[in-house]
N, C-alpha and C. Protein backbone atom coordinates (compact mmCIF):
# COMPACT_ATOMS: atom_id res chain seq x y z
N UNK A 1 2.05 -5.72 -4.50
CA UNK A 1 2.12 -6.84 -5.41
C UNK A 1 3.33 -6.64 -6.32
N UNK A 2 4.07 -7.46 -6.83
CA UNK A 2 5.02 -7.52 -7.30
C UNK A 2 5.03 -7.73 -8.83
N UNK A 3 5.69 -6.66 -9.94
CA UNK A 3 5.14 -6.20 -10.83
C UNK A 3 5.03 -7.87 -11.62
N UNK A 4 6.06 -8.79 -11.67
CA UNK A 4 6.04 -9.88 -12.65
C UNK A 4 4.70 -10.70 -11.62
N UNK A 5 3.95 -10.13 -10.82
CA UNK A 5 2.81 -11.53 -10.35
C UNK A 5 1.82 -10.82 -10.51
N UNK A 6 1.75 -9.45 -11.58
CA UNK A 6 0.39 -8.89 -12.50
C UNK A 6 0.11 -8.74 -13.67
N UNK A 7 -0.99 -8.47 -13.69
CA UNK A 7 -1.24 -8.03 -15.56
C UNK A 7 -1.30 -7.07 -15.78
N UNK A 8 -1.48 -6.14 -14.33
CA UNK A 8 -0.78 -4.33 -14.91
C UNK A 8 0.13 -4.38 -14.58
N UNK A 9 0.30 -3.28 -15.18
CA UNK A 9 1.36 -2.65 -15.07
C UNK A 9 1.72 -1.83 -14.14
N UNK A 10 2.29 -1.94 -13.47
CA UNK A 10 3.11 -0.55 -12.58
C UNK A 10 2.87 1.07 -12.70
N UNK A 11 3.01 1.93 -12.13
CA UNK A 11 2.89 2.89 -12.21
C UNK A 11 3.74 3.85 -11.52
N UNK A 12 3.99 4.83 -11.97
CA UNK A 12 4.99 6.20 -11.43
C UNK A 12 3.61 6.54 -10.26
N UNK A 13 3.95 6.91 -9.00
CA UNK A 13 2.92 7.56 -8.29
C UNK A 13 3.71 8.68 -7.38
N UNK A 14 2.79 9.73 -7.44
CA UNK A 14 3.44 10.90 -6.26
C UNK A 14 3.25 10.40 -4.86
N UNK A 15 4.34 10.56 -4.16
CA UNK A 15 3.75 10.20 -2.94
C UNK A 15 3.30 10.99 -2.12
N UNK A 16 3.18 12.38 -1.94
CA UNK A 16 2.69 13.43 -1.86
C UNK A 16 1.77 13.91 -3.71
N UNK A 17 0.58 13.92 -3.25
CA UNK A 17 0.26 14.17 -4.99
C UNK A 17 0.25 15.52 -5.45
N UNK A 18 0.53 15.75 -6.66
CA UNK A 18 0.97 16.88 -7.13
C UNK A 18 -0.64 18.34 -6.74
N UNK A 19 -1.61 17.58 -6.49
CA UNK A 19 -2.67 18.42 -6.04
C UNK A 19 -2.17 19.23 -4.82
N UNK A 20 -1.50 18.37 -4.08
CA UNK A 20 -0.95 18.94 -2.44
C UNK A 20 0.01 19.47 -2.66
N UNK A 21 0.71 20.16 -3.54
CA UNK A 21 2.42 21.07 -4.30
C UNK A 21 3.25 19.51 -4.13
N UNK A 22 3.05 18.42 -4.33
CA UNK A 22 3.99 17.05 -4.30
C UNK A 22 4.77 17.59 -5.60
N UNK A 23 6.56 17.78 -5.20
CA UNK A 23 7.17 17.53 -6.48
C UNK A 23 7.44 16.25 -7.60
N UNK A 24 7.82 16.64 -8.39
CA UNK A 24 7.51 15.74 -9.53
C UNK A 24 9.01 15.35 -9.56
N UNK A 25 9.63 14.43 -8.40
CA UNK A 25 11.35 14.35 -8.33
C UNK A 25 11.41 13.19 -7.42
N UNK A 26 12.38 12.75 -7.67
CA UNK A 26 12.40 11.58 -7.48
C UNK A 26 12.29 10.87 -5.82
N UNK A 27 12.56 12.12 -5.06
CA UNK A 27 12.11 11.63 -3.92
C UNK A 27 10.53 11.35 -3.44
N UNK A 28 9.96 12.27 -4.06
CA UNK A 28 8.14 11.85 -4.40
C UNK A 28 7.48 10.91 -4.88
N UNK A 29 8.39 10.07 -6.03
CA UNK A 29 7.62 9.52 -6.34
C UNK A 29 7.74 7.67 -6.21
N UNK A 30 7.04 7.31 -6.75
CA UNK A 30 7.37 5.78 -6.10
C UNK A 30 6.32 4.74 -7.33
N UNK A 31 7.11 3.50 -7.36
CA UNK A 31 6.46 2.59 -7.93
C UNK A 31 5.54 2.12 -7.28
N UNK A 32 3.98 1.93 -8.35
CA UNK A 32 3.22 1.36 -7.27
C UNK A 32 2.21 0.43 -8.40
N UNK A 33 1.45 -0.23 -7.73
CA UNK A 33 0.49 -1.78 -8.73
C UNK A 33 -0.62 -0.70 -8.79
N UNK A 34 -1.16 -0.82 -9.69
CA UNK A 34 -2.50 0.21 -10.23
C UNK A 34 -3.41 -0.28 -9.49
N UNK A 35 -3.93 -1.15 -8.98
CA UNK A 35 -4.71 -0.98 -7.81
C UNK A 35 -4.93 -0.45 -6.53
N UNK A 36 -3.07 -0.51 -6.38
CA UNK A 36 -3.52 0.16 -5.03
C UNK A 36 -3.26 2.06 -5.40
N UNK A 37 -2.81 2.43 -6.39
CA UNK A 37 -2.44 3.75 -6.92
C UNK A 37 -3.63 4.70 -7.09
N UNK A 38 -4.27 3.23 -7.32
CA UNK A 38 -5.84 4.02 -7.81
C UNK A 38 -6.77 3.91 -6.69
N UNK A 39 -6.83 3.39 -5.84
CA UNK A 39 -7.17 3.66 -4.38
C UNK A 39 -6.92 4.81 -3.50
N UNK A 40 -5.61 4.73 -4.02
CA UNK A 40 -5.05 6.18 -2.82
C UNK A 40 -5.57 7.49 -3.38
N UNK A 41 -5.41 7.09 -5.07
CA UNK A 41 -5.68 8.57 -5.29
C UNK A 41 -4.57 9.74 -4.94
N UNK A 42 -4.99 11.17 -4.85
CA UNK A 42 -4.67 11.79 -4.14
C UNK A 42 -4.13 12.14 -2.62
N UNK A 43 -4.78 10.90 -2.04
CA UNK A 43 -4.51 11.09 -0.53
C UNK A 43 -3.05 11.04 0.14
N UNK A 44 -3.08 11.61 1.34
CA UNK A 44 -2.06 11.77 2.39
C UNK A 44 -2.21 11.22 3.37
N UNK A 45 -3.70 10.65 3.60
CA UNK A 45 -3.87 10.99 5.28
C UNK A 45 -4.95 9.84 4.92
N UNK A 46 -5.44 9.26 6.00
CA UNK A 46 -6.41 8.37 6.52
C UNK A 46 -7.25 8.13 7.87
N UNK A 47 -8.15 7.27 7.58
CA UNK A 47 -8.91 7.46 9.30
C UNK A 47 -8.06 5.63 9.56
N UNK A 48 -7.40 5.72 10.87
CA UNK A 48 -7.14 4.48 11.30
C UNK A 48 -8.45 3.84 11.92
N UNK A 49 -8.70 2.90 11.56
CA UNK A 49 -9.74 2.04 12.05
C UNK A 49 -10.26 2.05 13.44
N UNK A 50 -8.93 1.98 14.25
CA UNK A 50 -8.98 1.51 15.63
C UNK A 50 -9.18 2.41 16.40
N UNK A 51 -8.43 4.22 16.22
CA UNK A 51 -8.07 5.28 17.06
C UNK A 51 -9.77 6.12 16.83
N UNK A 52 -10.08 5.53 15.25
CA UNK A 52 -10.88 6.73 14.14
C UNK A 52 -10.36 8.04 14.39
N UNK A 53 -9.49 8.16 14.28
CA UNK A 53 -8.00 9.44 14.00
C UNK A 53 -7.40 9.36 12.48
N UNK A 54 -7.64 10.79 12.21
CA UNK A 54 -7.14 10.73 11.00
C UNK A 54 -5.51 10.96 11.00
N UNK A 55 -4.53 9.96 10.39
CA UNK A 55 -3.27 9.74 10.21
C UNK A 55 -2.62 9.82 8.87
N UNK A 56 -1.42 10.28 9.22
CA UNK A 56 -0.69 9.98 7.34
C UNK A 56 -0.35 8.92 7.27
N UNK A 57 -0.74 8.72 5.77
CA UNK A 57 -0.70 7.56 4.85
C UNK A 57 0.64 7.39 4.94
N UNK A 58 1.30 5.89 4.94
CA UNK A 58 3.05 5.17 4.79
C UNK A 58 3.49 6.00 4.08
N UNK A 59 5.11 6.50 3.91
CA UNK A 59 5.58 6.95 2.82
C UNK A 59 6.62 6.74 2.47
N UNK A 60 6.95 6.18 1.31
CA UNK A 60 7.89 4.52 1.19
C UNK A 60 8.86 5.61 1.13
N UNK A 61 9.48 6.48 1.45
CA UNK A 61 10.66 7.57 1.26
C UNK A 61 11.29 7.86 2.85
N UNK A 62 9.88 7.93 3.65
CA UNK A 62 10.57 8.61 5.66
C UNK A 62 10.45 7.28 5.95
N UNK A 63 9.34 6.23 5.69
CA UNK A 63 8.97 5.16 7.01
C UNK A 63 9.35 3.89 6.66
N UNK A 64 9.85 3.29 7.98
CA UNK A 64 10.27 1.78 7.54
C UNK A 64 8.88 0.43 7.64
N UNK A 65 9.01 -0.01 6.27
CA UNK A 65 8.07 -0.87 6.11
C UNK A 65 7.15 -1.88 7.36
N UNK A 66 8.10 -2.53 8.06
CA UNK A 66 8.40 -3.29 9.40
C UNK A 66 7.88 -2.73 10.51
N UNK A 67 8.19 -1.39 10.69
CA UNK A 67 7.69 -0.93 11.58
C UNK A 67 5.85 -0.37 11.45
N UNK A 68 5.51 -0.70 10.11
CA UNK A 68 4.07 -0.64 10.06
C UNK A 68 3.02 -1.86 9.81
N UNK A 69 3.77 -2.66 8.83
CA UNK A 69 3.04 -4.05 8.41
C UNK A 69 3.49 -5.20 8.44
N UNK A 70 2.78 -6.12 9.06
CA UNK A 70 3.76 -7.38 8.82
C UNK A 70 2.22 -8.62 8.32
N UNK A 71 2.78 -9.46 7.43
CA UNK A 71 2.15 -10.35 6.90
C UNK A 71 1.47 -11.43 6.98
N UNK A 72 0.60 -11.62 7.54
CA UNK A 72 -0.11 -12.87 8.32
C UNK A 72 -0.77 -14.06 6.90
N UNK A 73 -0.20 -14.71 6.19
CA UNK A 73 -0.34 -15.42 5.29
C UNK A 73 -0.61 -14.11 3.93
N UNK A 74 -2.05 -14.56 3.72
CA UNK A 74 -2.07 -13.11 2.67
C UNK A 74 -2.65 -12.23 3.16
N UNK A 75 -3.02 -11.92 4.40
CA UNK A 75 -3.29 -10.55 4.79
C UNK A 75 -2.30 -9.56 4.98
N UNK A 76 -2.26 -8.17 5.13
CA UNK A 76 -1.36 -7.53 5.31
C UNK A 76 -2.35 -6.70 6.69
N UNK A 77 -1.45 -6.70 7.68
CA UNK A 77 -1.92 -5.94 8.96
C UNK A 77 -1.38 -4.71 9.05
N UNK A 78 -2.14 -3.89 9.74
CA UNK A 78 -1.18 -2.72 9.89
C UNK A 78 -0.84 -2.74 11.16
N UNK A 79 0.14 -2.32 12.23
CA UNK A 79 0.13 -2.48 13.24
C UNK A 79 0.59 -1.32 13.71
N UNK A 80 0.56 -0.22 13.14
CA UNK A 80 0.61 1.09 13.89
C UNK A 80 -0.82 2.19 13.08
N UNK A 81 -0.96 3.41 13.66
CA UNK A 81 -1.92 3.98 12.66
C UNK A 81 -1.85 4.34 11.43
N UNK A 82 -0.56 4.52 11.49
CA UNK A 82 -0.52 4.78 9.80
C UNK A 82 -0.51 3.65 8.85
N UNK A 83 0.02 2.48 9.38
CA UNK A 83 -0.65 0.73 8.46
C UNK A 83 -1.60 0.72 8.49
N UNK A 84 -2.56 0.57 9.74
CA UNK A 84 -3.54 0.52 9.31
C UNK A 84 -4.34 1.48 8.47
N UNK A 85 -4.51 2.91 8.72
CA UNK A 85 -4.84 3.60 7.76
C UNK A 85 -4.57 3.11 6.57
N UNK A 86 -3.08 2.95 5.83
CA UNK A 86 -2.66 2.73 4.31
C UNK A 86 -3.36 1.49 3.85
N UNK A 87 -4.02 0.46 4.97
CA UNK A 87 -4.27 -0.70 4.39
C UNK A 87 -5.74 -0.64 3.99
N UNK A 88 -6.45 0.53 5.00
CA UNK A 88 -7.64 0.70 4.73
C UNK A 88 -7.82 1.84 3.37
N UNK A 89 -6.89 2.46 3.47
CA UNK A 89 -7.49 3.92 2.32
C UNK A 89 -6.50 2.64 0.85
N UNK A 90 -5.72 1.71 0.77
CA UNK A 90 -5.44 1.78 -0.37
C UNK A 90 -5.89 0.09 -0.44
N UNK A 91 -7.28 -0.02 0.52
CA UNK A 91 -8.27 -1.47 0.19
C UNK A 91 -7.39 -2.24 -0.01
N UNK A 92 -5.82 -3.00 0.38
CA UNK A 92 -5.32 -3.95 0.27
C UNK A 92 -5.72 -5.06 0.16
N UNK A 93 -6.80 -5.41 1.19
CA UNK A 93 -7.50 -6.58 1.86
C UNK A 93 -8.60 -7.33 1.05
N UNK A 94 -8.97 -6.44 -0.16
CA UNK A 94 -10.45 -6.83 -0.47
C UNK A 94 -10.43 -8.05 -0.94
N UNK A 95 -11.27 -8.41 -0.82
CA UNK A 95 -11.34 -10.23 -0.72
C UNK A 95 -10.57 -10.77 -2.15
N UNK A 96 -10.86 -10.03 -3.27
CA UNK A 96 -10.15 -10.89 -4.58
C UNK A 96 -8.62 -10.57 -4.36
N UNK A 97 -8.20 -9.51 -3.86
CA UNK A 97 -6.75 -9.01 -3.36
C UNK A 97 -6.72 -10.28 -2.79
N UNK A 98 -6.92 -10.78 -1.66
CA UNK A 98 -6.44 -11.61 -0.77
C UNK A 98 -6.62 -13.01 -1.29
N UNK A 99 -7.45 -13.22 -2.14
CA UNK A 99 -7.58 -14.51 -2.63
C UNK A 99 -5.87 -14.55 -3.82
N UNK A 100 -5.90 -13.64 -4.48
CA UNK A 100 -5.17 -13.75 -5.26
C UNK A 100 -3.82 -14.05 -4.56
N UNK A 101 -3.55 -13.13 -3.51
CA UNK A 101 -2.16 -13.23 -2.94
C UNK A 101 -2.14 -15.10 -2.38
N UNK A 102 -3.01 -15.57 -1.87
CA UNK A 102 -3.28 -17.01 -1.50
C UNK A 102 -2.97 -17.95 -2.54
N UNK A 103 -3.51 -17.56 -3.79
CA UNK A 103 -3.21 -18.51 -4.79
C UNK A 103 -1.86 -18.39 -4.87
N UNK A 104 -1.24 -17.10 -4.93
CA UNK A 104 0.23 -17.38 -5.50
C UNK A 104 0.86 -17.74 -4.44
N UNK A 105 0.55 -17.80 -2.65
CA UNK A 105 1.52 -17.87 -1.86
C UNK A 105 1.27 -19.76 -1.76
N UNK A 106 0.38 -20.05 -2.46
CA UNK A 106 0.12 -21.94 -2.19
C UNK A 106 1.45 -22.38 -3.56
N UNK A 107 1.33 -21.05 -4.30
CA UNK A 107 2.33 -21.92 -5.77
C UNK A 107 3.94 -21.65 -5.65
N UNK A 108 4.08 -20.76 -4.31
CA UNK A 108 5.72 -20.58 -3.89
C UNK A 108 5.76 -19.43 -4.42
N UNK A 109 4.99 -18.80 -5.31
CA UNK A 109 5.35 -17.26 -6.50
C UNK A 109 5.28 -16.57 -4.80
N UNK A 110 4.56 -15.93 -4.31
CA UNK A 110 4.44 -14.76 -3.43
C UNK A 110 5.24 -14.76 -2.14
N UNK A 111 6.06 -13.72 -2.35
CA UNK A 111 7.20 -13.52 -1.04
C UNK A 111 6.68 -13.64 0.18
N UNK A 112 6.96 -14.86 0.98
CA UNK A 112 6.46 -15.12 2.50
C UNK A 112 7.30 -14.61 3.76
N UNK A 113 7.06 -13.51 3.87
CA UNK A 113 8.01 -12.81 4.86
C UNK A 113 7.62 -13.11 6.28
């Protein structure tokens, strides 16, 4: 979500978390919407839905976006294991998530890729 289409605020997040030795530098860390920050938590890794294989979580630093998710109105799909994993461990989907992204993608606000 895109920080001007919330009412939080943003957040510094490790992308490796500092529990797992994640450095505290700038290649670790990453902007992220407090919902989904607070989902991930700590995590690295996830069960993909489809394989039920546990996979690493996206990591906006090695992987290209495209090659994991692409946007079906306001859903976000994952289409390899590690999308799907990230979409499941950081609950993208949950219904007020998706309603919300709907409202803003009917008012032109939400990027339609």
């Amino acid at each position: 979500m895109p920080q001007p289409l919330t009412d939080a605020v943003h957040e510094i997040d490790h992308i490796i978390a500092e529990k797992h030795r994640g450095p505290t530098i700038p290649g670790n860390l990453a902007l992220a919407c407090f919902q989904c920050n607070n989902h991930k938590g700590p995590n690295i890794a996830g069960v993909d839905p489809v394989s039920r294989r546990t996979t690493p979580l996206f990591h906006p630093r090695l992987d290209v976006w495209n090659e994991h998710f692409r946007w079906k109105g306001a859903i976000l799909q994952g289409l390899t294991p590690t999308g799907r994993a990230t979409v499941e461990v950081l609950e993208i989907n949950l219904r007020h998530r998706v309603l919300h992204r709907q409202a803003l993608l009917e008012e032109g606000a939400f990027p339609s890729v």
